[in-house]
N, C-alpha and C. Protein backbone atom coordinates (compact mmCIF):
# COMPACT_ATOMS: atom_id res chain seq x y z
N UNK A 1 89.40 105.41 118.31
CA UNK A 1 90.48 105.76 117.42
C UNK A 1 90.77 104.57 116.51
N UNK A 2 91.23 105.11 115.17
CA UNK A 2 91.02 103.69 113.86
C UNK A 2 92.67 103.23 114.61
N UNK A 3 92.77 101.71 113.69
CA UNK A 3 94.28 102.14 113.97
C UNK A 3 95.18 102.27 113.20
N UNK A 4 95.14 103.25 111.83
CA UNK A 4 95.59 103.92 110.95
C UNK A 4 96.06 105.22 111.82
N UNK A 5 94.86 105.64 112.49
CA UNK A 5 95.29 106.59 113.40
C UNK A 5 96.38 106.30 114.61
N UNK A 6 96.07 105.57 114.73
CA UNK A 6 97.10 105.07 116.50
C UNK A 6 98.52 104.81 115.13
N UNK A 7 98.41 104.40 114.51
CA UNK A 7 99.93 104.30 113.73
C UNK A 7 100.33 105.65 113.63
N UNK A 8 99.47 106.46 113.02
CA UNK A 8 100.12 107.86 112.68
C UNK A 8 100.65 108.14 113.86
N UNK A 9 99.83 108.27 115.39
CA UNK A 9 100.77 109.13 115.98
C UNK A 9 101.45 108.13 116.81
N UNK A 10 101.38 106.99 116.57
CA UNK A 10 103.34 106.20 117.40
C UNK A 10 103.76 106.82 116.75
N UNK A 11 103.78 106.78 114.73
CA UNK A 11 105.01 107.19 114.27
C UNK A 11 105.45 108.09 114.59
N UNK A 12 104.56 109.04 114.73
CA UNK A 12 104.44 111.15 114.80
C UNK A 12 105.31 110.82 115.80
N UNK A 13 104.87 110.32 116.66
CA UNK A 13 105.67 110.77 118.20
C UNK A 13 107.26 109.87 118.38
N UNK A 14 107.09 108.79 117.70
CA UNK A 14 108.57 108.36 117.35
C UNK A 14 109.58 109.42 116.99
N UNK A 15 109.23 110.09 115.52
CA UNK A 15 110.14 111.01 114.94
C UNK A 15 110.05 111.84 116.10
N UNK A 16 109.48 112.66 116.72
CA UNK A 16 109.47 113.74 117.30
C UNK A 16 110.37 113.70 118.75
N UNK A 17 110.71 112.37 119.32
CA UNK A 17 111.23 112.01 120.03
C UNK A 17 112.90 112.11 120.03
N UNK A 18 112.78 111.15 118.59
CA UNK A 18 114.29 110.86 117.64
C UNK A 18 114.61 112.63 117.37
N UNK A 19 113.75 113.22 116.82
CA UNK A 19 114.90 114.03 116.64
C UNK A 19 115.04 115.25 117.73
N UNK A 20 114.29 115.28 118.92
CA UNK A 20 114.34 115.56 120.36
C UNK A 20 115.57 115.36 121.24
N UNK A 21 115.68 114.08 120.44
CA UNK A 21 117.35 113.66 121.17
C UNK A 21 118.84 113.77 120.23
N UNK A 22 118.28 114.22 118.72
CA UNK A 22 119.21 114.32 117.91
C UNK A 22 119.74 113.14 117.26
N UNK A 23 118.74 111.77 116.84
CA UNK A 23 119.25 110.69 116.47
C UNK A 23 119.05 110.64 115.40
N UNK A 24 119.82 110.35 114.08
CA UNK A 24 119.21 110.11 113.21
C UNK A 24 118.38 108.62 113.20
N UNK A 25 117.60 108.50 111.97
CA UNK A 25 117.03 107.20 111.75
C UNK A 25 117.99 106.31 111.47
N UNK A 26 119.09 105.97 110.96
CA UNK A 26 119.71 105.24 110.88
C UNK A 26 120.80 104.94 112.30
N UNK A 27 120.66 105.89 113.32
CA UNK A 27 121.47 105.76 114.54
C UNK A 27 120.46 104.81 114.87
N UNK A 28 119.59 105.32 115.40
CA UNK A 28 118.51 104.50 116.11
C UNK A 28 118.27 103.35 115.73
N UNK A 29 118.23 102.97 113.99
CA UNK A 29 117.78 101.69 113.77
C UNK A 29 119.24 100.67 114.39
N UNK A 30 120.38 100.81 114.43
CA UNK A 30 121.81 100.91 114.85
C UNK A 30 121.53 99.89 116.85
N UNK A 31 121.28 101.50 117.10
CA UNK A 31 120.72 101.29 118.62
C UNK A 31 119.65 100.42 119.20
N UNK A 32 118.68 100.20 118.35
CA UNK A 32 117.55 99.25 118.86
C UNK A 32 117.60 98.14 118.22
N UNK A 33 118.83 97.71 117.20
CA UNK A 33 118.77 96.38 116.49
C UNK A 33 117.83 96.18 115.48
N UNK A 34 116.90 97.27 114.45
CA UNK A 34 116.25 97.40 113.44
C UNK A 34 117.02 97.51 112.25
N UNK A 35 116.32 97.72 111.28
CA UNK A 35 116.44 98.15 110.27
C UNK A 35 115.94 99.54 109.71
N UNK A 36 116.16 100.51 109.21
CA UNK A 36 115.85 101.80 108.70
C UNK A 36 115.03 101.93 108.30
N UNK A 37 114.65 100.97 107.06
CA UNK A 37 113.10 101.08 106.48
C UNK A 37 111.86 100.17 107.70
N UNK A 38 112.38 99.78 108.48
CA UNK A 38 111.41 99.64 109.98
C UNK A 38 111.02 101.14 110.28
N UNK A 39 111.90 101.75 110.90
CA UNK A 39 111.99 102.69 111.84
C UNK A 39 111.24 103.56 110.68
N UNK A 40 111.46 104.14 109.37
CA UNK A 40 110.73 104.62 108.53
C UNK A 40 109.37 104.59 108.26
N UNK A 41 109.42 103.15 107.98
CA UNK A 41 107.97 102.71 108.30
C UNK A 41 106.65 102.83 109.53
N UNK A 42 107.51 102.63 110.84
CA UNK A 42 106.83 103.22 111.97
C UNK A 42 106.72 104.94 111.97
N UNK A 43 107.93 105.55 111.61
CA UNK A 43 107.57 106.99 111.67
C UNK A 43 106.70 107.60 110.65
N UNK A 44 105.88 106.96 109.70
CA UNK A 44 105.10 107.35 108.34
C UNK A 44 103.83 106.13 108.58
N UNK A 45 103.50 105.54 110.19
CA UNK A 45 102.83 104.84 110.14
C UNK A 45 102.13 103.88 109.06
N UNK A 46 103.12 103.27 108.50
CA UNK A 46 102.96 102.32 107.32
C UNK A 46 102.35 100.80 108.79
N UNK A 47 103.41 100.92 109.45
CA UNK A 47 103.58 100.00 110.70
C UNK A 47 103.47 99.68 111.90
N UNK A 48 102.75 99.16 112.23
CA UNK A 48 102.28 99.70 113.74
C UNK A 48 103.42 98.09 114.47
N UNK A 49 104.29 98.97 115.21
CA UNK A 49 105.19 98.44 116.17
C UNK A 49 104.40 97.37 117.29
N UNK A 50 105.29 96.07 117.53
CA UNK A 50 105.15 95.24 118.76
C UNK A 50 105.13 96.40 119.92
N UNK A 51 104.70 96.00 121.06
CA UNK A 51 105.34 96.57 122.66
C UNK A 51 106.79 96.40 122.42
N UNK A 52 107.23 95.24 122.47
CA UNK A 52 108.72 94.67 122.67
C UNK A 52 109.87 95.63 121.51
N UNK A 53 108.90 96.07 120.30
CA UNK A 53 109.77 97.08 119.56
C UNK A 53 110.18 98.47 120.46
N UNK A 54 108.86 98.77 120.62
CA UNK A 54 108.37 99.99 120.82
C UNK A 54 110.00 100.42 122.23
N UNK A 55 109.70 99.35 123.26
CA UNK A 55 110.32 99.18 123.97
C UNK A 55 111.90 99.24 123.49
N UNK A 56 113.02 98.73 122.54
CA UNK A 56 113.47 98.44 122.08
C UNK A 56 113.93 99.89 121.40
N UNK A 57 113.34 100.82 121.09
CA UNK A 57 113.16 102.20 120.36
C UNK A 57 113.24 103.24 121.53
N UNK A 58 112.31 103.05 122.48
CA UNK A 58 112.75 103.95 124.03
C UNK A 58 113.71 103.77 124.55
N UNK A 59 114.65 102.64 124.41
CA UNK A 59 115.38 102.32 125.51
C UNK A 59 116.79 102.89 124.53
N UNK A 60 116.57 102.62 123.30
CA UNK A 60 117.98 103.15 122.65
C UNK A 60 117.74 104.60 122.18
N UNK A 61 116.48 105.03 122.56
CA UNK A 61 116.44 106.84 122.90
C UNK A 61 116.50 107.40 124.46
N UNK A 62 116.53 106.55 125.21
CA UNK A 62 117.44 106.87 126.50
C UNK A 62 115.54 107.34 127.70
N UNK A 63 114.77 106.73 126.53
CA UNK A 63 113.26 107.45 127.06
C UNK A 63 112.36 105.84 127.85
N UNK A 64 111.75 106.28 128.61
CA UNK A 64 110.48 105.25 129.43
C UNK A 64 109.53 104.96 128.03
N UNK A 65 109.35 104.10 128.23
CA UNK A 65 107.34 103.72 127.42
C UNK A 65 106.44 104.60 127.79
N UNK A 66 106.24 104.79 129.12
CA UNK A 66 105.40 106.22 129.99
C UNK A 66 105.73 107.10 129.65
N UNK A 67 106.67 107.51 129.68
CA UNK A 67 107.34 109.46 128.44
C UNK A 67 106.74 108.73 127.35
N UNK A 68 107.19 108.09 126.48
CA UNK A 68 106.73 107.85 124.80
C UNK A 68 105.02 108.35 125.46
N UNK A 69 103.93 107.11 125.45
CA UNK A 69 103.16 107.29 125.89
C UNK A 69 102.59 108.82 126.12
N UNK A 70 102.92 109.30 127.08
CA UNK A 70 102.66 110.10 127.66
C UNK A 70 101.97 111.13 126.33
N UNK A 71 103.56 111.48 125.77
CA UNK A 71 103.29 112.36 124.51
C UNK A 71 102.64 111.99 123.86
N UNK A 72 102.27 110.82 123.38
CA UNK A 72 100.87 111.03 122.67
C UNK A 72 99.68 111.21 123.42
N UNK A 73 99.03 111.44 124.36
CA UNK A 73 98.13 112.22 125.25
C UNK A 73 97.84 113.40 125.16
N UNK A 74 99.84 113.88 125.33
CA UNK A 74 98.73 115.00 125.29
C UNK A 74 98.68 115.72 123.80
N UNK A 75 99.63 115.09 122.95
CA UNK A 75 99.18 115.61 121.70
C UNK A 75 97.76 115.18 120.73
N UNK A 76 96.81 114.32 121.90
CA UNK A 76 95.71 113.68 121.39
C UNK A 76 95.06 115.09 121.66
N UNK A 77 94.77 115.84 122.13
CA UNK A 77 94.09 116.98 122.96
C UNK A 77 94.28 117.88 121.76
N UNK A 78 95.22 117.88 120.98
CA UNK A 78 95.02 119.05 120.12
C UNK A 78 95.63 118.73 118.64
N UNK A 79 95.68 116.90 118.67
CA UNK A 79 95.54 116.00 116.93
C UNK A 79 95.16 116.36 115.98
N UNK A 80 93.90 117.08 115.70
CA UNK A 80 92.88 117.44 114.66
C UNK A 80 93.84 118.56 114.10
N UNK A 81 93.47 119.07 114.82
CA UNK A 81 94.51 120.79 114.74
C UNK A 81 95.83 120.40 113.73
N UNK A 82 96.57 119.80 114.61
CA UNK A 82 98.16 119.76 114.46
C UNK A 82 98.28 119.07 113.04
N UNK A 83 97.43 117.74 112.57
CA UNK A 83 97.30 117.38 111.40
C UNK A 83 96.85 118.19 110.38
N UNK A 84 95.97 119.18 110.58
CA UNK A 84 95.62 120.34 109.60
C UNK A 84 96.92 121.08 109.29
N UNK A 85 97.23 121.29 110.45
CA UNK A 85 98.64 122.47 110.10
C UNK A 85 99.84 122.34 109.80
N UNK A 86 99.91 120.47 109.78
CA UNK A 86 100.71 119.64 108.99
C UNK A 86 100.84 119.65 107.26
N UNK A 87 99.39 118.90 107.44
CA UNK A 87 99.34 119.03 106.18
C UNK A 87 99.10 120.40 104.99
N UNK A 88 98.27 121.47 105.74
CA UNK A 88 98.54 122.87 105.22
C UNK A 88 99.87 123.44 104.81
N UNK A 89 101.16 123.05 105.76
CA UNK A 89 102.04 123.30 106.16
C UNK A 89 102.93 123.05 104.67
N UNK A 90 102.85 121.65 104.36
CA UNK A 90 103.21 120.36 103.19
C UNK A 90 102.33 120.93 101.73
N UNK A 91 102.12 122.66 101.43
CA UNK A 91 101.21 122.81 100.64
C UNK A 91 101.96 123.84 100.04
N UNK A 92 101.53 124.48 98.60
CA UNK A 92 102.22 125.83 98.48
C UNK A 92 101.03 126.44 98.72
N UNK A 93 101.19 128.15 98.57
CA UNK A 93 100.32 129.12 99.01
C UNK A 93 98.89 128.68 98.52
N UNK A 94 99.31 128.65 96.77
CA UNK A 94 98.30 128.58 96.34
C UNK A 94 97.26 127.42 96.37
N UNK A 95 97.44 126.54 96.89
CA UNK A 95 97.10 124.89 97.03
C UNK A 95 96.56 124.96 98.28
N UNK A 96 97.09 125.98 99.28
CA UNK A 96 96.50 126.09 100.49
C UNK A 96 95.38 126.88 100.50
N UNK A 97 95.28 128.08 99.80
CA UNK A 97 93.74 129.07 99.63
C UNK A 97 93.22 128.84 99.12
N UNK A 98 92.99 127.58 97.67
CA UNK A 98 92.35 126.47 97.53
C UNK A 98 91.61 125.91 98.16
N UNK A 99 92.59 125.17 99.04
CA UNK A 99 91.94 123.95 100.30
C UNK A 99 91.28 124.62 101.26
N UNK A 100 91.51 126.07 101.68
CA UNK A 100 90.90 126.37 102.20
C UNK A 100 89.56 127.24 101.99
N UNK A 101 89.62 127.46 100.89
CA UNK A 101 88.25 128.43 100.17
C UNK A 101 86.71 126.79 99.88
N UNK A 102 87.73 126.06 99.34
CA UNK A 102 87.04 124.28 99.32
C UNK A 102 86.25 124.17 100.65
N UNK A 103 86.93 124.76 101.80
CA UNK A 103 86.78 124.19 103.32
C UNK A 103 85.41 125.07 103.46
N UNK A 104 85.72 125.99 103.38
CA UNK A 104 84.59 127.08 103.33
C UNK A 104 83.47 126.79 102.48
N UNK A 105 83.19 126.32 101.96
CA UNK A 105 82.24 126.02 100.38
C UNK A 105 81.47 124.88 101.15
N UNK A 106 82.07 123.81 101.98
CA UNK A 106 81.48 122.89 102.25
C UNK A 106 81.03 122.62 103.91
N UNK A 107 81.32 123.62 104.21
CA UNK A 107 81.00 123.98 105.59
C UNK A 107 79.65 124.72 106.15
């Protein structure tokens, strides 16, 4: 795994956590002693977090490193996928039967 990738999904799984527990980004940056455009930055993997952050981010979401962790496991099992249907998702109709007629053409 690159680690463009390992950034995407700390961040992925950061946000998904945060708003799991109902925090905003600015609570959290609050709670773990950051800054916003940190916590931004890790959730849009611009940034790939220390341990000691990371740590720092679980503990003021009330979560283990092993839960964090964890979830990215098992969302490694079905990554490919979930990023397609992300970014499909982030498309209008027509931009999507596009991308996907493209997909087809080169397949």
């Amino acid at each position: 795994m690159t680690e463009n990738m390992m950034n995407y999904e700390v961040g992925r799984q950061l946000k998904l956590w945060r708003k799991q527990k109902n925090i905003s980004g600015n609570l959290l940056a609050k709670r773990a002693g950051l800054s916003q455009s940190t916590i931004s930055a890790i959730e849009h993997g611009y940034k790939s977090p220390t341990v000691q952050t990371l740590d720092k981010l679980c503990s003021a979401m009330e979560i283990s490193l092993e839960d964090f962790f964890i979830g990215i496991s098992r969302s490694r099992s079905g990554g490919a996928r979930q990023v397609m249907d992300e970014t499909l998702s982030g498309l209008s109709p027509e931009a999507q039967r596009k991308l996907i007629d493209f997909l087809k053409e080169v397949s």
